[in-house]
N, C-alpha and C. Protein backbone atom coordinates (compact mmCIF):
# COMPACT_ATOMS: atom_id res chain seq x y z
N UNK A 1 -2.77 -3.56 -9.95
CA UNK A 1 -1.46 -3.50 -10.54
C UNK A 1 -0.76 -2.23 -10.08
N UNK A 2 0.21 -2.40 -9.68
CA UNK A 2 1.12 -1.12 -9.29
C UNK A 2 1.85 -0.56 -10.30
N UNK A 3 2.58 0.56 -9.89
CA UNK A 3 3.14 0.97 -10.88
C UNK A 3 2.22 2.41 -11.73
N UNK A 4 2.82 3.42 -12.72
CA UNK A 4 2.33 4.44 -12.90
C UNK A 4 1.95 4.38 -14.37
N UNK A 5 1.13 4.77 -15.01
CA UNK A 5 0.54 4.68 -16.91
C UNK A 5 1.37 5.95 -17.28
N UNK A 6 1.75 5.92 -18.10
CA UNK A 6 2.42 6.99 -18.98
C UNK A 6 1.93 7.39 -19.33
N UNK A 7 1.14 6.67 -20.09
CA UNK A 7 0.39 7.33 -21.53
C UNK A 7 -1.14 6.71 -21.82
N UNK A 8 -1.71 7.33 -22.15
CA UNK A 8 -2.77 6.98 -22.89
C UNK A 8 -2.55 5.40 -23.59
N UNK A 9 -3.83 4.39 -23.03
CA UNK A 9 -3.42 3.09 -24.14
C UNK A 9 -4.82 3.07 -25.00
N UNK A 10 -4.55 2.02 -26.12
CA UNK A 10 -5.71 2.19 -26.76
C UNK A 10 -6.66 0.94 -26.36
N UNK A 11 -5.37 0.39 -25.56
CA UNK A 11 -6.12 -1.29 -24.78
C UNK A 11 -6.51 -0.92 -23.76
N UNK A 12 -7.66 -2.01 -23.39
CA UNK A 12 -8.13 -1.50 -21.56
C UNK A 12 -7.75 -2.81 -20.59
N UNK A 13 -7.07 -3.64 -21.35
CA UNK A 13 -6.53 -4.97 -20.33
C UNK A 13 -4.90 -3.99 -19.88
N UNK A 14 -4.97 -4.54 -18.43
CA UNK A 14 -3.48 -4.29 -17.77
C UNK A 14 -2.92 -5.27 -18.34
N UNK A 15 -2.63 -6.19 -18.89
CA UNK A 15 -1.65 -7.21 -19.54
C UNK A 15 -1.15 -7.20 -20.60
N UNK A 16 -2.40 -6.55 -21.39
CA UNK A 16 -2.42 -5.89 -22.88
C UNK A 16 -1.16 -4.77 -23.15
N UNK A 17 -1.84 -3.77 -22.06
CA UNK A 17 -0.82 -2.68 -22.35
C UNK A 17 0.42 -2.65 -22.20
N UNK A 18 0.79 -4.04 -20.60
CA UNK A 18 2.15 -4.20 -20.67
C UNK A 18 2.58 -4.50 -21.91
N UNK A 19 1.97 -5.68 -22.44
CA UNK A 19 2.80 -6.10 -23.58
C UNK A 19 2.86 -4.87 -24.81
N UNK A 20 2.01 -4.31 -24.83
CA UNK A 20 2.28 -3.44 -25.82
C UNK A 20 3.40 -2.00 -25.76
N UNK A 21 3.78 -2.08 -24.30
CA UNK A 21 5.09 -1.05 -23.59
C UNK A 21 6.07 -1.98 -23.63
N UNK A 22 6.02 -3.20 -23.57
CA UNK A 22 7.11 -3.84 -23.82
C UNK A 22 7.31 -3.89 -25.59
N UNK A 23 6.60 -4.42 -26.17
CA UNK A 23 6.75 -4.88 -27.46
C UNK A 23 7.02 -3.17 -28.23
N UNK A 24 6.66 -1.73 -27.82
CA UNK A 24 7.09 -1.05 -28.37
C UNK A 24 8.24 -0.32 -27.78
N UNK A 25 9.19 -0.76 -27.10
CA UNK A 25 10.22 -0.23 -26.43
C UNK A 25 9.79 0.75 -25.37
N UNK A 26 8.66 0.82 -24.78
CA UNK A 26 8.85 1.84 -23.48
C UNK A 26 8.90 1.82 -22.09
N UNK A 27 9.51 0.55 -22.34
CA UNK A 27 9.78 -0.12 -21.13
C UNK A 27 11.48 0.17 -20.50
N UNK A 28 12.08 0.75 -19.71
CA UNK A 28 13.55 0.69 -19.33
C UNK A 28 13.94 -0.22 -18.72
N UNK A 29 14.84 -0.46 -18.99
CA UNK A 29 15.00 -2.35 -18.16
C UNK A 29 16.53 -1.98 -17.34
N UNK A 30 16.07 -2.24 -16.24
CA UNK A 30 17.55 -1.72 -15.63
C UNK A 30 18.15 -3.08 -15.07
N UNK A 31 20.07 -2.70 -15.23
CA UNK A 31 20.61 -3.84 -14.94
C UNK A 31 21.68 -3.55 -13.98
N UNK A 32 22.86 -4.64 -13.45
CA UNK A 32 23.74 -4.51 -12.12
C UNK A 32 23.48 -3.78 -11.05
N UNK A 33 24.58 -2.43 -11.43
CA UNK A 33 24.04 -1.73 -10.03
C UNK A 33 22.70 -1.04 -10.10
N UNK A 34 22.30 -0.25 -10.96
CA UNK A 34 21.30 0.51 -11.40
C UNK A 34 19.90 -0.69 -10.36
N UNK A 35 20.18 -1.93 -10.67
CA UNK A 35 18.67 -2.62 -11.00
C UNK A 35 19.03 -2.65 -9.28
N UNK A 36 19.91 -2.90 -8.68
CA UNK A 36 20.34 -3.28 -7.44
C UNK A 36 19.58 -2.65 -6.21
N UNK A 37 20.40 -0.90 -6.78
CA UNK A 37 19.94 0.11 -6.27
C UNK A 37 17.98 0.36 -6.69
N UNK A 38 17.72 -0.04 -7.73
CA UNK A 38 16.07 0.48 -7.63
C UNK A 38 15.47 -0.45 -6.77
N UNK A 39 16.06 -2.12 -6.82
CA UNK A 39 15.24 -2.95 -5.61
C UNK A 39 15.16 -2.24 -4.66
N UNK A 40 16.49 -2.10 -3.96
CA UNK A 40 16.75 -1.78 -2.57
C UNK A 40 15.38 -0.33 -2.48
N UNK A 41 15.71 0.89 -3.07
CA UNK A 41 14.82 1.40 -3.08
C UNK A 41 13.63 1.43 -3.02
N UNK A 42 12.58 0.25 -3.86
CA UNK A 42 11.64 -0.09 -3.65
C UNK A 42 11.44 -0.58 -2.93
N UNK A 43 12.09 -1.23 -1.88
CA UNK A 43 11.67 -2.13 -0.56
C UNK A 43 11.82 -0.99 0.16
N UNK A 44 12.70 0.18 0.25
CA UNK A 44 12.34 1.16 1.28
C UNK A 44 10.92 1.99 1.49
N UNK A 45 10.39 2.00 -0.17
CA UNK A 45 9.23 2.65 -0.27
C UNK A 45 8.02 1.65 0.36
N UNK A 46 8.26 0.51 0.82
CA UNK A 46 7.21 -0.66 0.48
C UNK A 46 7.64 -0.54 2.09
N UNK A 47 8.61 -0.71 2.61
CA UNK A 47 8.33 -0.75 3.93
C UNK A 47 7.75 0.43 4.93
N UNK A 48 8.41 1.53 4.45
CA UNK A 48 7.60 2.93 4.64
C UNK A 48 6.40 2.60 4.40
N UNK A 49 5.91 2.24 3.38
CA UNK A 49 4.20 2.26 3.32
C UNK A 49 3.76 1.40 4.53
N UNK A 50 4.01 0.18 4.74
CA UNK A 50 3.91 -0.30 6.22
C UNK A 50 3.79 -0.31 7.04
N UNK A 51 5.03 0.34 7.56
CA UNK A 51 5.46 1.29 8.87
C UNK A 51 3.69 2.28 9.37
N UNK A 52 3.83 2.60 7.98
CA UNK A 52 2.49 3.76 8.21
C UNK A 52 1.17 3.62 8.02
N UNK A 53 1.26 2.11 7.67
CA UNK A 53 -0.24 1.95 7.54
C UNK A 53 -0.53 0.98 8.71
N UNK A 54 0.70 0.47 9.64
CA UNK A 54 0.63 0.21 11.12
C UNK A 54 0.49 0.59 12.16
N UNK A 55 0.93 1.67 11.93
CA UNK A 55 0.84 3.41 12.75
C UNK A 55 -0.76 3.80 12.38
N UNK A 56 -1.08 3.55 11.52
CA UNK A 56 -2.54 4.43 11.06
C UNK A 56 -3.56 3.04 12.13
N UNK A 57 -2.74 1.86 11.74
CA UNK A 57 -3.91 0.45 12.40
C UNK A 57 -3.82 0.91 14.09
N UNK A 58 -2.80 1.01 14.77
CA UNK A 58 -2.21 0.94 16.06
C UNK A 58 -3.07 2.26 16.59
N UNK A 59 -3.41 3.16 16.01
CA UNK A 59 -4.47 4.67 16.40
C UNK A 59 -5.21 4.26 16.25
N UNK A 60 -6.04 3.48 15.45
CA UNK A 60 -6.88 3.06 15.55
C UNK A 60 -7.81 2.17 16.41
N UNK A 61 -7.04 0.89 16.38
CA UNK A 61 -7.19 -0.02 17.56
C UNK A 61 -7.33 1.21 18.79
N UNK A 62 -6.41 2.00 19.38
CA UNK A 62 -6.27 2.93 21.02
C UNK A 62 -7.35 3.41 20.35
N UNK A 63 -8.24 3.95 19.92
CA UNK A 63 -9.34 4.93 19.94
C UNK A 63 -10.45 4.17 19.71
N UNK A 64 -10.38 2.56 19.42
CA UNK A 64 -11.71 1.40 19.93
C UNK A 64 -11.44 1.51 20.77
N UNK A 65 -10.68 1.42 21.55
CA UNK A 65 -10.28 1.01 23.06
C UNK A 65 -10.95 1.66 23.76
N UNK A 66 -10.72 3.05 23.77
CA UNK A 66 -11.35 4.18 24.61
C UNK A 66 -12.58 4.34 24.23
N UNK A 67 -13.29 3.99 23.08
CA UNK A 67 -14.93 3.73 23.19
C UNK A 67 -15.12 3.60 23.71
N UNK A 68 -14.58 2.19 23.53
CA UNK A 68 -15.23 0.95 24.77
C UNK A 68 -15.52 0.84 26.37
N UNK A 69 -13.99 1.66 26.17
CA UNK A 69 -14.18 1.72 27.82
C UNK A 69 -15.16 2.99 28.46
N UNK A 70 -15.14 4.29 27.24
CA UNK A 70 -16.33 5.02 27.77
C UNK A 70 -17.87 4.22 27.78
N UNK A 71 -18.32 3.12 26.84
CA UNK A 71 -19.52 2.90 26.87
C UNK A 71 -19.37 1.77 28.07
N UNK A 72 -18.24 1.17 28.72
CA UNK A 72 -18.28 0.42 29.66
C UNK A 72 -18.90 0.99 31.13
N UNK A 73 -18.53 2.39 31.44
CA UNK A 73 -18.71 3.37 32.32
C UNK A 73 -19.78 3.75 32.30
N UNK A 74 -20.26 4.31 31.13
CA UNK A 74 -21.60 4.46 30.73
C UNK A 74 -22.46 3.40 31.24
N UNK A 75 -22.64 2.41 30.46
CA UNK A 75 -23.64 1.34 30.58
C UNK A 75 -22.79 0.53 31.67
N UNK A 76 -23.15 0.39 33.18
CA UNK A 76 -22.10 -0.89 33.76
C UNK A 76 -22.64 -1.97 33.72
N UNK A 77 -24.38 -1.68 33.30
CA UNK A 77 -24.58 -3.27 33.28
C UNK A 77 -24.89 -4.26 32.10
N UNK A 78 -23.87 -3.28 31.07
CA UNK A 78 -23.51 -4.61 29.53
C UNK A 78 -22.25 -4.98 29.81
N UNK A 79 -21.55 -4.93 30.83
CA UNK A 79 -20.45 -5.57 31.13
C UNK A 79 -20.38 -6.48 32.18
N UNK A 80 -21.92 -6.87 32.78
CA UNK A 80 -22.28 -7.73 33.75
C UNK A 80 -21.72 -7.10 35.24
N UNK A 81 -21.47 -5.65 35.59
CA UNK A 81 -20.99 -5.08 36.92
C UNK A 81 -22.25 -4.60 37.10
């Protein structure tokens, strides 16, 4: 579940406690522009996270790569040369 705990609950279900932040008002409920502007926002944060956890995959993948190709050099004959 995303999202941040405020507070201390006395429940240990995530469903529980929503309802109990909802059912005791500590929930802010935003509307028009307000709610507009926090989507938009949250899709910037959500795509940033993305961006960078593609960037983190894409370094990754190039530095199998260059294993590989050192243990190819290394060993030439697990590559059938």
């Amino acid at each position: 579940m995303q999202g941040s705990r405020h507070a201390a609950s006395r429940f240990t279900k995530e469903t529980t406690i929503a309802l109990d932040e909802v059912l005791r008002g500590q929930i802010k409920y935003l509307v028009g522009q307000e709610a507009r502007d926090a989507t938009k926002e949250a899709k910037r944060g959500k795509e940033g996270e993305m961006e960078r956890i593609a960037v983190m995959t894409g370094d990754d993948a190039k530095g199998d790569q260059e294993r590989a190709e050192r243990l190819c050099r290394r060993y030439p004959e697990a590559r059938g040369g």
